[in-house]
C-alpha atoms as a PDB file:
ATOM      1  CA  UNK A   1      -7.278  -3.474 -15.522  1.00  0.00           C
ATOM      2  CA  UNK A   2      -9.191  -2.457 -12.040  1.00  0.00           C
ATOM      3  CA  UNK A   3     -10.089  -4.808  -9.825  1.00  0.00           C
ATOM      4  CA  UNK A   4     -13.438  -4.487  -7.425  1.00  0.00           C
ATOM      5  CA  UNK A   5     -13.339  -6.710  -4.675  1.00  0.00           C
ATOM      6  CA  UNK A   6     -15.117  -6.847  -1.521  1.00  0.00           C
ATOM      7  CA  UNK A   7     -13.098  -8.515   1.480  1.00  0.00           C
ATOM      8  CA  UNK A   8     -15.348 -10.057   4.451  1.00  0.00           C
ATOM      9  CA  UNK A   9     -12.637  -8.817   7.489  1.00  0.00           C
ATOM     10  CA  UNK A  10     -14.345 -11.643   9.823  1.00  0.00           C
ATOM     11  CA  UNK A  11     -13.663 -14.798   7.689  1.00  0.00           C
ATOM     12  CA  UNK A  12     -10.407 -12.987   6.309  1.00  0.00           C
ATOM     13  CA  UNK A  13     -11.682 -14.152   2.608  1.00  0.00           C
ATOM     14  CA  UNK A  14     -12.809 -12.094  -0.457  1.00  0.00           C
ATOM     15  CA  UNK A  15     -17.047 -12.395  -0.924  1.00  0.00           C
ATOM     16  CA  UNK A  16     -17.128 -10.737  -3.933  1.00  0.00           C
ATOM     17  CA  UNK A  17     -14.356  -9.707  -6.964  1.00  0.00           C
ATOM     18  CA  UNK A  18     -14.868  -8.456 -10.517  1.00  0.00           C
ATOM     19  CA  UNK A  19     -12.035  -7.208 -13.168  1.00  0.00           C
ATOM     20  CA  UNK A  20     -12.709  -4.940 -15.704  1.00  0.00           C
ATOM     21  CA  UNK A  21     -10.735  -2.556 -18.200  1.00  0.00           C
ATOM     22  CA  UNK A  22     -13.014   0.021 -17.075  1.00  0.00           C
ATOM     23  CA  UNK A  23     -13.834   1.454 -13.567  1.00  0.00           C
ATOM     24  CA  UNK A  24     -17.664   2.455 -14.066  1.00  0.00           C
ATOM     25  CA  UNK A  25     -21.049   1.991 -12.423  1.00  0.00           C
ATOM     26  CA  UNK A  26     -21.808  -1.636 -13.550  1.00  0.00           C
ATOM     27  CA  UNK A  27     -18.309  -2.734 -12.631  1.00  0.00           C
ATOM     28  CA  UNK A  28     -18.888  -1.802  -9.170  1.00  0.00           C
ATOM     29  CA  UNK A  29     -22.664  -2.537  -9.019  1.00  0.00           C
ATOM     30  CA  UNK A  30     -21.602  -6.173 -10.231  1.00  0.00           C
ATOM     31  CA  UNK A  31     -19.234  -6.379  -7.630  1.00  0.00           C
ATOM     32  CA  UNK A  32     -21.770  -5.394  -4.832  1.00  0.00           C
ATOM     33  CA  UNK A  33     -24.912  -7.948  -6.163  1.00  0.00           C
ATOM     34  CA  UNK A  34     -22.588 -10.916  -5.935  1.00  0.00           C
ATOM     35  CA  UNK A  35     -22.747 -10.169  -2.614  1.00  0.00           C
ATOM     36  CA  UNK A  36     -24.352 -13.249  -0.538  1.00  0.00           C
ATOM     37  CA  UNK A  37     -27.374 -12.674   1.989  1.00  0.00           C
ATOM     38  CA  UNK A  38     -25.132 -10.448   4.414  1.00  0.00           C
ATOM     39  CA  UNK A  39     -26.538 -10.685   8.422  1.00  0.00           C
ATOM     40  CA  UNK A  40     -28.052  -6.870   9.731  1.00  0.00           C
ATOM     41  CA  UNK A  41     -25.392  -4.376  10.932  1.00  0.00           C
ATOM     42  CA  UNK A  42     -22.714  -5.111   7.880  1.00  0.00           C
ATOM     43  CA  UNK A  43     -20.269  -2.171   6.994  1.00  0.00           C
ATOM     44  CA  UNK A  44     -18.675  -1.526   3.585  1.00  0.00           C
ATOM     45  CA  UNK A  45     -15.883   0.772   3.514  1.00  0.00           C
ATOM     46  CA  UNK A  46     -14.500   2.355   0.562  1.00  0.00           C
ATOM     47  CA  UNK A  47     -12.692   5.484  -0.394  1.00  0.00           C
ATOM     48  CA  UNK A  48     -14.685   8.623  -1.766  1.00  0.00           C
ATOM     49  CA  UNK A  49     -14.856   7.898  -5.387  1.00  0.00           C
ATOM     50  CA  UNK A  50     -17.155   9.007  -7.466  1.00  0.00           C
ATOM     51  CA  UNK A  51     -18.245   5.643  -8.145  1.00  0.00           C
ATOM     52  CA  UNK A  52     -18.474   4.928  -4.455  1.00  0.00           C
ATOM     53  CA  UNK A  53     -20.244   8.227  -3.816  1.00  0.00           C
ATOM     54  CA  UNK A  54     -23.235   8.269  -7.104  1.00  0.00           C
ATOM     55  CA  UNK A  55     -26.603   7.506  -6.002  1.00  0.00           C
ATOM     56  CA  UNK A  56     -27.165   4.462  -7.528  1.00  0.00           C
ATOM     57  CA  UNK A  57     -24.389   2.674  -5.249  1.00  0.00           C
ATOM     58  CA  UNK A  58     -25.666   4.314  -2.358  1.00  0.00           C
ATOM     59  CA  UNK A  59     -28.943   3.128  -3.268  1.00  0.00           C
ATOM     60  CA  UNK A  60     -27.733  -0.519  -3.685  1.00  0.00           C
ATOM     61  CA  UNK A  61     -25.574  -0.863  -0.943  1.00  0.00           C
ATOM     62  CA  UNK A  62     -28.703   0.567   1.360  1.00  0.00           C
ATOM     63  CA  UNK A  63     -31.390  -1.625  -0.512  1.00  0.00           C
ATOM     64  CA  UNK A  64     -28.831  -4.811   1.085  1.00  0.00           C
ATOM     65  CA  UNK A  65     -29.286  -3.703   4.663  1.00  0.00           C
ATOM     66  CA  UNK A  66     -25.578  -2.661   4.685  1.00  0.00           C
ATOM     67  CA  UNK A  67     -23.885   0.547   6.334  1.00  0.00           C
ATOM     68  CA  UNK A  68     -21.567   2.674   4.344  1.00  0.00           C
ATOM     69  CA  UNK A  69     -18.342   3.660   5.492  1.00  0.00           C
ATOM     70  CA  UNK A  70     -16.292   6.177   3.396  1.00  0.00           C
ATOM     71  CA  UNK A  71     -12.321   7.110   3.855  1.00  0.00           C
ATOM     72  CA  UNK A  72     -11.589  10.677   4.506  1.00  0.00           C
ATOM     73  CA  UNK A  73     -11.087  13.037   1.370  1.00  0.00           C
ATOM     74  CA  UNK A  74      -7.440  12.696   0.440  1.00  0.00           C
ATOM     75  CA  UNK A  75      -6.071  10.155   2.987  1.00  0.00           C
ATOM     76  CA  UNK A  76      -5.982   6.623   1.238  1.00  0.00           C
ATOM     77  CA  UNK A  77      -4.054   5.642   3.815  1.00  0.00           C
ATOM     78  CA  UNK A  78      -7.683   4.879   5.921  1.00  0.00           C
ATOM     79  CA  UNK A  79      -8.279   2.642   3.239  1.00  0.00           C
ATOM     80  CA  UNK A  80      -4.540   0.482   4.031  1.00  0.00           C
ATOM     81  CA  UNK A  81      -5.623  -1.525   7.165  1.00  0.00           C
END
């Protein structure tokens, strides 16, 4: 099972959470439109995945006003804070 969740650091609560048996584009994508209406200047970090990294996320996660933010290739350990 993977989980996609998206944590909102200020409020210390998770916005947005799917699980799936599969990690693919609409798990992901699914994940990102339950977002609510976010305020301008929001950042979204993830690692480098190639989910995180296709076009069509980029696309979405632009289309919601909201900057990406990516780890560094082959250090999850950005990702542990």
């Amino acid at each position: 099972m993977y989980l996609s969740s998206i944590l909102d650091v200020y409020i210390r609560e998770i916005v947005a959470q799917t699980i799936n048996s599969t990690q693919d584009m609409s798990f992901v994508l699914y994940t990102l439109y339950q977002l609510p209406d976010l305020p301008q200047g929001c950042i979204l970090h993830s690692d480098q995945g190639s989910v995180y990294t296709s076009y069509a996320y980029q696309k979405s996660v632009k289309e919601k006003g909201i900057t990406v933010s990516m780890s560094r290739k082959g250090t999850p350990t950005d990702n542990s804070n």
